[in-house]
N, C-alpha and C. Protein backbone atom coordinates (compact mmCIF):
# COMPACT_ATOMS: atom_id res chain seq x y z
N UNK A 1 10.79 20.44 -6.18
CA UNK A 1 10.68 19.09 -5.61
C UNK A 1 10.07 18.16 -6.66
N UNK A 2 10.41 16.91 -6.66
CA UNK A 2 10.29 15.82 -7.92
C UNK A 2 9.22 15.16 -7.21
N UNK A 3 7.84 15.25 -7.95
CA UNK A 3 6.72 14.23 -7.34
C UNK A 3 6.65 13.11 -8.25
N UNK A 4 7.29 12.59 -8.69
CA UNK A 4 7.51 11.42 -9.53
C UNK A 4 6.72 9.99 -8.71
N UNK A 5 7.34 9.80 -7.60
CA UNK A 5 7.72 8.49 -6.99
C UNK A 5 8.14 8.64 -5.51
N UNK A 6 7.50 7.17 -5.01
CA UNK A 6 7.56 7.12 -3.69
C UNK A 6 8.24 6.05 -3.44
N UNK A 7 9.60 5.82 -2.83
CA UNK A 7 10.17 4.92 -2.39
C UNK A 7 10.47 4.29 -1.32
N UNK A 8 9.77 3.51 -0.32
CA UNK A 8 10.48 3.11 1.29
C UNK A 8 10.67 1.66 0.65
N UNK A 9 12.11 1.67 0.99
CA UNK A 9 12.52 0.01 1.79
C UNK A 9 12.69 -0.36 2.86
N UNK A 10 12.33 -1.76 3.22
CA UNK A 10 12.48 -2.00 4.75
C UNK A 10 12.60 -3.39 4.87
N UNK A 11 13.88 -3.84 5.79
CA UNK A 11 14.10 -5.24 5.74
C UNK A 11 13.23 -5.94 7.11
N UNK A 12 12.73 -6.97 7.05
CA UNK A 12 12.05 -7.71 7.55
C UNK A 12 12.60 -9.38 8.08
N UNK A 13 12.32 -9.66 9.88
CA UNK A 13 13.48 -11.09 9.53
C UNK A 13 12.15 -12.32 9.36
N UNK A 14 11.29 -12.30 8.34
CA UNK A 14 10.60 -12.91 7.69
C UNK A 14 10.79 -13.90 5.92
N UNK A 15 10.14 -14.88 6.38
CA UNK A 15 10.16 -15.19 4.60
C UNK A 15 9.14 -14.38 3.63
N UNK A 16 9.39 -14.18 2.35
CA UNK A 16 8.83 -13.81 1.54
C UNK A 16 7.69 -14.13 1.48
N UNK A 17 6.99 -15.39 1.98
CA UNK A 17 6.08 -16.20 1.63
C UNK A 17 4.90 -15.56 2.58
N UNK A 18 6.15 -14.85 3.83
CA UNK A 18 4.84 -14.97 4.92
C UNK A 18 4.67 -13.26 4.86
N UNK A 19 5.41 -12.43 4.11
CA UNK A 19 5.45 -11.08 3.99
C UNK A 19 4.59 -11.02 3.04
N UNK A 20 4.29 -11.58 2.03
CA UNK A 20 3.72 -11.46 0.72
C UNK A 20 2.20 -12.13 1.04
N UNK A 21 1.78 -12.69 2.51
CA UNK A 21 0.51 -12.74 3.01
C UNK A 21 -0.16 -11.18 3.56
N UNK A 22 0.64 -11.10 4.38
CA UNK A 22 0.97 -9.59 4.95
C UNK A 22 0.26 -8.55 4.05
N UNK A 23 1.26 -8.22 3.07
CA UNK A 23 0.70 -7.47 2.18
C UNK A 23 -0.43 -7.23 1.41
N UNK A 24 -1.17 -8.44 1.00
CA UNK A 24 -1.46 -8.90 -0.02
C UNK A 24 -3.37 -9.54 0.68
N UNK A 25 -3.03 -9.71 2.13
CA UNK A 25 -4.45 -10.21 2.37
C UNK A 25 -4.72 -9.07 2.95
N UNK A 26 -6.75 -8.42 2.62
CA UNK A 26 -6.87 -7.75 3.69
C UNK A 26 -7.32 -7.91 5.12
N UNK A 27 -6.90 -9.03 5.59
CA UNK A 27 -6.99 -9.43 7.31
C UNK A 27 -5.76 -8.92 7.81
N UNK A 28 -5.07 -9.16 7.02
CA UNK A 28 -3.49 -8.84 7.69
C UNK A 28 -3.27 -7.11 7.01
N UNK A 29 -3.46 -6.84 5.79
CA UNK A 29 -3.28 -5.36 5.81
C UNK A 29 -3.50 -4.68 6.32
N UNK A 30 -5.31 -4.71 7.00
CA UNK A 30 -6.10 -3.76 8.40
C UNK A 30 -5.30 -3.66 9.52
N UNK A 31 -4.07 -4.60 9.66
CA UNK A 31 -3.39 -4.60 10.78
C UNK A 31 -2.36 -3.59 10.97
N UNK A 32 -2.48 -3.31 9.79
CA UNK A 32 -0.74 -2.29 9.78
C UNK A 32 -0.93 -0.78 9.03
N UNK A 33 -2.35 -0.59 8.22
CA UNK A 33 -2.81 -0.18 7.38
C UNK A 33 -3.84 1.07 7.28
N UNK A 34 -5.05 0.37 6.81
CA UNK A 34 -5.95 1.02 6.90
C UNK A 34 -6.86 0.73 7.93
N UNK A 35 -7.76 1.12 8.31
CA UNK A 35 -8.65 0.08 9.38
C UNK A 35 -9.28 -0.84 9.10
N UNK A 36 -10.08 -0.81 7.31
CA UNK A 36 -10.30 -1.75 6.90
C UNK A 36 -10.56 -2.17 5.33
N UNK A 37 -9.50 -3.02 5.15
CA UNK A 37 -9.83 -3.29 3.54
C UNK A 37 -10.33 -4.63 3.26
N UNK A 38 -11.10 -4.48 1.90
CA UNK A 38 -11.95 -5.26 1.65
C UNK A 38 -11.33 -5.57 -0.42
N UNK A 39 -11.09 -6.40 -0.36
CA UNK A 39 -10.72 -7.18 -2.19
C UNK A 39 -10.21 -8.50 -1.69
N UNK A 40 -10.43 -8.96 -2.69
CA UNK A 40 -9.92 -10.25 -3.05
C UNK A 40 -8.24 -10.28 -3.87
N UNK A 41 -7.39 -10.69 -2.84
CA UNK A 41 -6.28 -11.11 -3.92
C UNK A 41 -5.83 -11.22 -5.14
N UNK A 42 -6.53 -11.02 -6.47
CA UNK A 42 -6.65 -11.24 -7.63
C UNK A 42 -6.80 -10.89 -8.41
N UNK A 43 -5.42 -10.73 -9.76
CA UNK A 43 -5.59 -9.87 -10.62
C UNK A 43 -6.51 -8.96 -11.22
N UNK A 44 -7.64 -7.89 -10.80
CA UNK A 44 -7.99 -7.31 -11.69
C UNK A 44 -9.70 -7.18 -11.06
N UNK A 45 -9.35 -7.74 -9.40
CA UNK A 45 -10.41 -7.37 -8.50
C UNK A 45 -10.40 -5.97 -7.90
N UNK A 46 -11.90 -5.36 -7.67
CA UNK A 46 -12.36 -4.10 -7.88
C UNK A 46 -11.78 -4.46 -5.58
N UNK A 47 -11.64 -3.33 -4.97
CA UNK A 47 -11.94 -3.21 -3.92
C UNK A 47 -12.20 -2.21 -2.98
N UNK A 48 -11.55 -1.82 -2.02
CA UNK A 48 -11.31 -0.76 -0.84
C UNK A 48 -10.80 -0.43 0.76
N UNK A 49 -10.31 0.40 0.56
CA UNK A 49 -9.89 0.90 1.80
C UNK A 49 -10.40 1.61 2.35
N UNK A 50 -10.73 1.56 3.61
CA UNK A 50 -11.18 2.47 4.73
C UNK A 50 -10.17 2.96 5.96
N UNK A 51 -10.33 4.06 6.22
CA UNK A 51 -10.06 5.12 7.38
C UNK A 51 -11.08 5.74 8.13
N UNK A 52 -10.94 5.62 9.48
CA UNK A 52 -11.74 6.08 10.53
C UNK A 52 -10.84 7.47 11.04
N UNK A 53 -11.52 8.56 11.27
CA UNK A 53 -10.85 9.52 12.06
C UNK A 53 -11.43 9.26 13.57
N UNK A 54 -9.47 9.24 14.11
CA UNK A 54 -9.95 8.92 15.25
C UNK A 54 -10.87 10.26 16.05
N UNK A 55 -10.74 11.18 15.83
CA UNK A 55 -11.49 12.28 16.52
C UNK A 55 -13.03 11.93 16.29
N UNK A 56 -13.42 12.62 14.98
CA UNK A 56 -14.68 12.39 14.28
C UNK A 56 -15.35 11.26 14.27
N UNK A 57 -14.58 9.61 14.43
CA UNK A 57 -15.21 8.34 13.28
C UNK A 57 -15.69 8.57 12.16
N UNK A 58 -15.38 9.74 11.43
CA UNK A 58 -15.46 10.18 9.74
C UNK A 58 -14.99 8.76 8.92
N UNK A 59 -15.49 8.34 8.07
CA UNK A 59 -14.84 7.28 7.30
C UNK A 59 -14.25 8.08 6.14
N UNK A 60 -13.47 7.54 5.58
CA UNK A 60 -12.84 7.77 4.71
C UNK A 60 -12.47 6.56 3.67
N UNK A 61 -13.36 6.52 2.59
CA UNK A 61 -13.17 5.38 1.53
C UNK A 61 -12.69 5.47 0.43
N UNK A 62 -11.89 4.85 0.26
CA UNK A 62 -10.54 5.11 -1.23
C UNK A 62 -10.97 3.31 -1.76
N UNK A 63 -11.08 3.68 -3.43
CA UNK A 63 -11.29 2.40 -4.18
C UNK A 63 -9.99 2.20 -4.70
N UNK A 64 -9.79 1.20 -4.96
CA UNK A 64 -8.69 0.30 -5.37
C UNK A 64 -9.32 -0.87 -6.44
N UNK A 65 -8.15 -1.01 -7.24
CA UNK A 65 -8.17 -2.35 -8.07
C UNK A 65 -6.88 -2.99 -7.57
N UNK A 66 -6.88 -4.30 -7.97
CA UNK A 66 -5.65 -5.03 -7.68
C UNK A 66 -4.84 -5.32 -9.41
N UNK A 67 -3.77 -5.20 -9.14
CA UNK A 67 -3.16 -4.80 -10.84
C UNK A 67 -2.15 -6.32 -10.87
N UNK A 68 -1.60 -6.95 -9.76
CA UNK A 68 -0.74 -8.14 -9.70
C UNK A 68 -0.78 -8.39 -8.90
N UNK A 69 -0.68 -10.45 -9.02
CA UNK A 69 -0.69 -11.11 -7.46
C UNK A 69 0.03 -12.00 -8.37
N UNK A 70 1.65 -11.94 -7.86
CA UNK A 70 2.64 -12.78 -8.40
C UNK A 70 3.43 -13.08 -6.98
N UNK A 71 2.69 -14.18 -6.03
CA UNK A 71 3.66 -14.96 -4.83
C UNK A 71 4.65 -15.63 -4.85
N UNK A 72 5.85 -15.44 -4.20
CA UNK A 72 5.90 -14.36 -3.28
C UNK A 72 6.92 -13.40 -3.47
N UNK A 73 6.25 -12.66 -4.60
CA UNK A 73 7.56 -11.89 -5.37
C UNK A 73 7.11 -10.48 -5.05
N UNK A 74 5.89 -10.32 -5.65
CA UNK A 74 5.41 -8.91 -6.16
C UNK A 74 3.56 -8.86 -6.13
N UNK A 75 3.42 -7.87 -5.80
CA UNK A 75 1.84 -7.30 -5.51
C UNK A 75 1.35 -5.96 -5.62
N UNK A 76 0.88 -5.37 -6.58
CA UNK A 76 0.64 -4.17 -6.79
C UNK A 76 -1.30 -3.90 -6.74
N UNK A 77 -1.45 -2.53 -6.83
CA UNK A 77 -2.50 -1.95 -6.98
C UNK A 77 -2.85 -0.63 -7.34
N UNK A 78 -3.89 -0.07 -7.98
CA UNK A 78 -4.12 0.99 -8.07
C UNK A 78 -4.99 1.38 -7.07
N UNK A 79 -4.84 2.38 -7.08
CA UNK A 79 -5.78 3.61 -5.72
C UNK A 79 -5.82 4.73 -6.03
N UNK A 80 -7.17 5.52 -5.79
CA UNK A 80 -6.77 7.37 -5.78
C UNK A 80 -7.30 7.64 -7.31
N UNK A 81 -8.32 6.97 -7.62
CA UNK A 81 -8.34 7.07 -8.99
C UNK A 81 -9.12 8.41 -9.45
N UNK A 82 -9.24 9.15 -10.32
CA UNK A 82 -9.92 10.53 -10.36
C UNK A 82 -11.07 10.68 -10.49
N UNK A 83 -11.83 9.30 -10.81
CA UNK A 83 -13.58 8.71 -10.81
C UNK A 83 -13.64 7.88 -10.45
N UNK A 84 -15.02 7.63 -9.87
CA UNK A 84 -15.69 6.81 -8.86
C UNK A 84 -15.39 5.17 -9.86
N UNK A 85 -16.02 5.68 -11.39
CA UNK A 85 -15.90 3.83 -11.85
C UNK A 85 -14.69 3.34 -12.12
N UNK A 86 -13.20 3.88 -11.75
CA UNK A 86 -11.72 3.24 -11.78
C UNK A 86 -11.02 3.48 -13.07
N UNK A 87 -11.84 4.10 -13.68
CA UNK A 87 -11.25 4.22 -15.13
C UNK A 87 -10.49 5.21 -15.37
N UNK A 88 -10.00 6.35 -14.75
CA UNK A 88 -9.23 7.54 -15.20
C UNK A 88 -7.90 7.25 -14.11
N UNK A 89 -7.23 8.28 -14.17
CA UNK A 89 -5.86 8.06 -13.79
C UNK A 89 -5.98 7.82 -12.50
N UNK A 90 -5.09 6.89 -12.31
CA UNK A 90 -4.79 6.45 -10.63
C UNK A 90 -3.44 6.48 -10.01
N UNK A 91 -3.09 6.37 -8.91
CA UNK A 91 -1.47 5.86 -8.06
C UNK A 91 -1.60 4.51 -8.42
N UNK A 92 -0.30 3.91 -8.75
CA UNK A 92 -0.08 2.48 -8.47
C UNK A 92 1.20 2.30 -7.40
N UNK A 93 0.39 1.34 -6.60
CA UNK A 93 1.27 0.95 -5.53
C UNK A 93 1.75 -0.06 -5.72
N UNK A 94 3.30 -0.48 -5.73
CA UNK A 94 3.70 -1.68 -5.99
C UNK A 94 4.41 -2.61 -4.93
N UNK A 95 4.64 -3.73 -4.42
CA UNK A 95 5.50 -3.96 -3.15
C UNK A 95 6.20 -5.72 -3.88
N UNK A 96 7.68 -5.04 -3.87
CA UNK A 96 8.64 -6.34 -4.60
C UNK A 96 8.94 -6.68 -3.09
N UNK A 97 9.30 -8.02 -2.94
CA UNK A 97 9.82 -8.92 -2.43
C UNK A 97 10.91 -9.14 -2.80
N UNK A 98 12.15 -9.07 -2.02
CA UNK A 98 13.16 -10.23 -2.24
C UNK A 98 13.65 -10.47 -1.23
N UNK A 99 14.61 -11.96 -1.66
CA UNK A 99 14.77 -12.78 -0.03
C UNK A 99 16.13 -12.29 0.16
N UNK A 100 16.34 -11.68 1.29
CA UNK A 100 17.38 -11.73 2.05
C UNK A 100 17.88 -12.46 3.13
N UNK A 101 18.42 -13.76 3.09
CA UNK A 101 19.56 -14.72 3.49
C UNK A 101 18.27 -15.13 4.53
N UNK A 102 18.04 -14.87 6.03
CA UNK A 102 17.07 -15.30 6.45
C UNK A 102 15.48 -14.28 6.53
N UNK A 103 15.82 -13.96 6.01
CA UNK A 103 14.37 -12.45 5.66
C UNK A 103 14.18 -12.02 4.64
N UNK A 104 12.97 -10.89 4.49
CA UNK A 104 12.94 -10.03 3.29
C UNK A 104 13.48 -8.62 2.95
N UNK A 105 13.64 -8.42 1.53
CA UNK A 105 13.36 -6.70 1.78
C UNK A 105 12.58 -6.58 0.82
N UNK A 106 11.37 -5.29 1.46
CA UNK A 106 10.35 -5.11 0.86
C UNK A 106 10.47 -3.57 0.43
N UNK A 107 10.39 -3.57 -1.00
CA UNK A 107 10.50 -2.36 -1.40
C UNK A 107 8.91 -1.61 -2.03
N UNK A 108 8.24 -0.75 -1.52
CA UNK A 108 7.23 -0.49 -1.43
C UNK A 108 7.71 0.87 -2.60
N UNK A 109 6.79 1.15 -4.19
CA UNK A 109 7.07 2.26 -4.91
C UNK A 109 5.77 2.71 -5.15
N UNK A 110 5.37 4.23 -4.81
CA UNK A 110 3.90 4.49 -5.61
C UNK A 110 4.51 5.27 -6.62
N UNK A 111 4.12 5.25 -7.96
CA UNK A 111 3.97 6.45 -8.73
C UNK A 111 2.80 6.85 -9.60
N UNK A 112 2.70 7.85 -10.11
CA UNK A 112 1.64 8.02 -10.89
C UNK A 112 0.95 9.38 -10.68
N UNK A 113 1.93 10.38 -9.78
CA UNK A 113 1.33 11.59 -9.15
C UNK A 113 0.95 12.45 -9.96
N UNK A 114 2.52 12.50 -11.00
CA UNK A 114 1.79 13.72 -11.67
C UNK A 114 0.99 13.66 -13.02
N UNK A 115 0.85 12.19 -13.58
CA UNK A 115 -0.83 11.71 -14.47
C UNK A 115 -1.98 11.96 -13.65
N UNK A 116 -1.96 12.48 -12.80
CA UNK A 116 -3.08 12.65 -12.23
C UNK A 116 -4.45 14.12 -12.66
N UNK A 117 -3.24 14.89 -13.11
CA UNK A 117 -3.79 15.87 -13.45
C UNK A 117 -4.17 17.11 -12.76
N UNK A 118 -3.61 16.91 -11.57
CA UNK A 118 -3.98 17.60 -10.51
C UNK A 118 -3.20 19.52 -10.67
N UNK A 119 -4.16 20.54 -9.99
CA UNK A 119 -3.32 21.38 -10.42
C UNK A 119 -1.94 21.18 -9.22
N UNK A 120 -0.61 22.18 -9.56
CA UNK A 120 0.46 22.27 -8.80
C UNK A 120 0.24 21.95 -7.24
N UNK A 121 -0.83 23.24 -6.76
CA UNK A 121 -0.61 22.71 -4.96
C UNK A 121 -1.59 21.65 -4.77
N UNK A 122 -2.27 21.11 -5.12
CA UNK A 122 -2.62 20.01 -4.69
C UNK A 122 -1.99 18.43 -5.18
N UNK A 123 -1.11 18.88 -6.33
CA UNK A 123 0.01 17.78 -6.62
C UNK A 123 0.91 17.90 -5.82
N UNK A 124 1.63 18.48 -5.26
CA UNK A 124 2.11 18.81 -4.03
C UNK A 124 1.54 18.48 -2.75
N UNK A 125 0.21 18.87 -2.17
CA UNK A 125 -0.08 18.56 -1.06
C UNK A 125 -0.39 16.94 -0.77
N UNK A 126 -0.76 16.68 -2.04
CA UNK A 126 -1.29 14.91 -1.94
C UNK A 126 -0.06 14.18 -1.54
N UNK A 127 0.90 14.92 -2.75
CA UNK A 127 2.48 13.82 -2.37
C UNK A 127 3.24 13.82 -1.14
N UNK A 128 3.18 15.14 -0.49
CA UNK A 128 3.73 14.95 0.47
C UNK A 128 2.73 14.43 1.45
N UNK A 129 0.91 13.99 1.70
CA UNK A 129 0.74 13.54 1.99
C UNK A 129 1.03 12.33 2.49
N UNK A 130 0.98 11.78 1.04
CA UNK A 130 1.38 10.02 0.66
C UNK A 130 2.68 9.92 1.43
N UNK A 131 3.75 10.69 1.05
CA UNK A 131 4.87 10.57 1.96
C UNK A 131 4.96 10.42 3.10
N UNK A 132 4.01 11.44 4.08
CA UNK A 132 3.74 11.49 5.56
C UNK A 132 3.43 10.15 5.86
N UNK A 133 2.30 9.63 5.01
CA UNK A 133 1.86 8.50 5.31
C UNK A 133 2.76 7.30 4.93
N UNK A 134 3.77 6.58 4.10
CA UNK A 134 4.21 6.16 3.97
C UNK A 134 5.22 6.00 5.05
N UNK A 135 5.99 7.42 5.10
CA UNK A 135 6.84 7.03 6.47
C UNK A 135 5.92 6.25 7.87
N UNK A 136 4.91 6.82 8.29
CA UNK A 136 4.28 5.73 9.23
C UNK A 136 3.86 4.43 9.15
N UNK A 137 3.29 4.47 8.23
CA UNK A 137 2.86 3.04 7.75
C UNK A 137 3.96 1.70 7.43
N UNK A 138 5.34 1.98 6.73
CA UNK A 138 5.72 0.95 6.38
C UNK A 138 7.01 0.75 7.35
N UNK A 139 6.63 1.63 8.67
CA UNK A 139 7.58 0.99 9.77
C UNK A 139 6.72 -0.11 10.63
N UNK A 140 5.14 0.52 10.30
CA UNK A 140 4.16 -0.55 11.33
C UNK A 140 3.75 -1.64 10.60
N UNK A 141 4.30 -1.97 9.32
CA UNK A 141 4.35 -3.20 8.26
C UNK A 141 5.43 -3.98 9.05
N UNK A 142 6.67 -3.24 9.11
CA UNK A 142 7.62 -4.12 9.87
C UNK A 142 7.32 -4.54 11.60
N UNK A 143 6.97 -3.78 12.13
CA UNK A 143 6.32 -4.38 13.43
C UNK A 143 5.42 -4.77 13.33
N UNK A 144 4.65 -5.03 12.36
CA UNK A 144 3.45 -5.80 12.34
C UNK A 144 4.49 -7.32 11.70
N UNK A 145 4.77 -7.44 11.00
CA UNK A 145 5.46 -8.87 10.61
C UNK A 145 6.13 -9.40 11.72
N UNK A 146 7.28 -8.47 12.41
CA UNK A 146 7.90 -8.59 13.41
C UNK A 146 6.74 -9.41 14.69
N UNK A 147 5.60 -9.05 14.76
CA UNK A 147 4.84 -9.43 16.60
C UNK A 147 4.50 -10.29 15.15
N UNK A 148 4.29 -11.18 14.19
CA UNK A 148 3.44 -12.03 13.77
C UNK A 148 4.37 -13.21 13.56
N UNK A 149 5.35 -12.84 13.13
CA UNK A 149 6.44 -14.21 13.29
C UNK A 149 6.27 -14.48 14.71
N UNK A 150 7.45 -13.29 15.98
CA UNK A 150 7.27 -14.04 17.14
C UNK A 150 6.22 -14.83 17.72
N UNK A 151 4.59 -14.72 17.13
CA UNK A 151 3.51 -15.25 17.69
C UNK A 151 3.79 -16.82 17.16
N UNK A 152 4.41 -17.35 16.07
CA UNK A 152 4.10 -18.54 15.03
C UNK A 152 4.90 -19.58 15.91
């Protein structure tokens, strides 16, 4: 199995403008996302994500940098980095925009699995993690855009 890269696309009947808020702020990411993230929009700001287990309320905190904020095209980040101060290898998550006629499609890519360094089964278990999670997450990106247009 190829842990290269993570690919979901998903069309949206939104503008770019208002998908690329979506993504990109964390008021609107906690919505679809994590439970709660915290950065600033802007090239080369330090931040984070949080997860609550719903059983436990265990938190779970993953740091992030923000790597591009190019509206309303493209928005990337790193996450998952192998030390606490951001400096060794990380995932980069990237999410392109483009407009489709009255909507978007948002193509969401992580790669960076196997710079990670990780041995075999846990390069393996992470990716198909990320995968698990990806499939959930970037259908509740689209119903999350979806109930936020009908609200406007």
């Amino acid at each position: 199995m190829e842990q290269g890269s993570i690919e979901r696309d998903i069309h949206v009947d939104a503008s770019p403008e208002v998908v690329f808020e979506v993504i990109s702020r964390p008021e609107h990411m906690r919505e679809w996302w994590p439970d709660d993230a915290r950065f600033e929009p802007v090239a080369g700001a330090p931040g984070e994500l949080v997860w609550r287990d719903g059983d436990t309320g265990e938190k779970t905190t993953v740091a992030l940098a923000v790597v591009e904020v190019d509206p309303p095209k493209r928005f990337s980040f790193r996450w998952c980095y192998s030390d606490p101060a951001r400096t060794g290898p990380s995932l980069l998550v990237t999410f392109e925009l483009v407009p489709t006629g009255a909507g978007t499609r948002i193509r969401m890519t992580e790669t960076g699995f196997r710079e990670m360094g990780w041995e075999v089964a846990l390069l393996e278990q992470q990716y198909q993690d990320h995968v698990s999670g990806w499939d959930h997450y970037i259908p509740a990106l689209g119903r999350y855009v979806a109930r936020l247009v009908s609200t406007s």
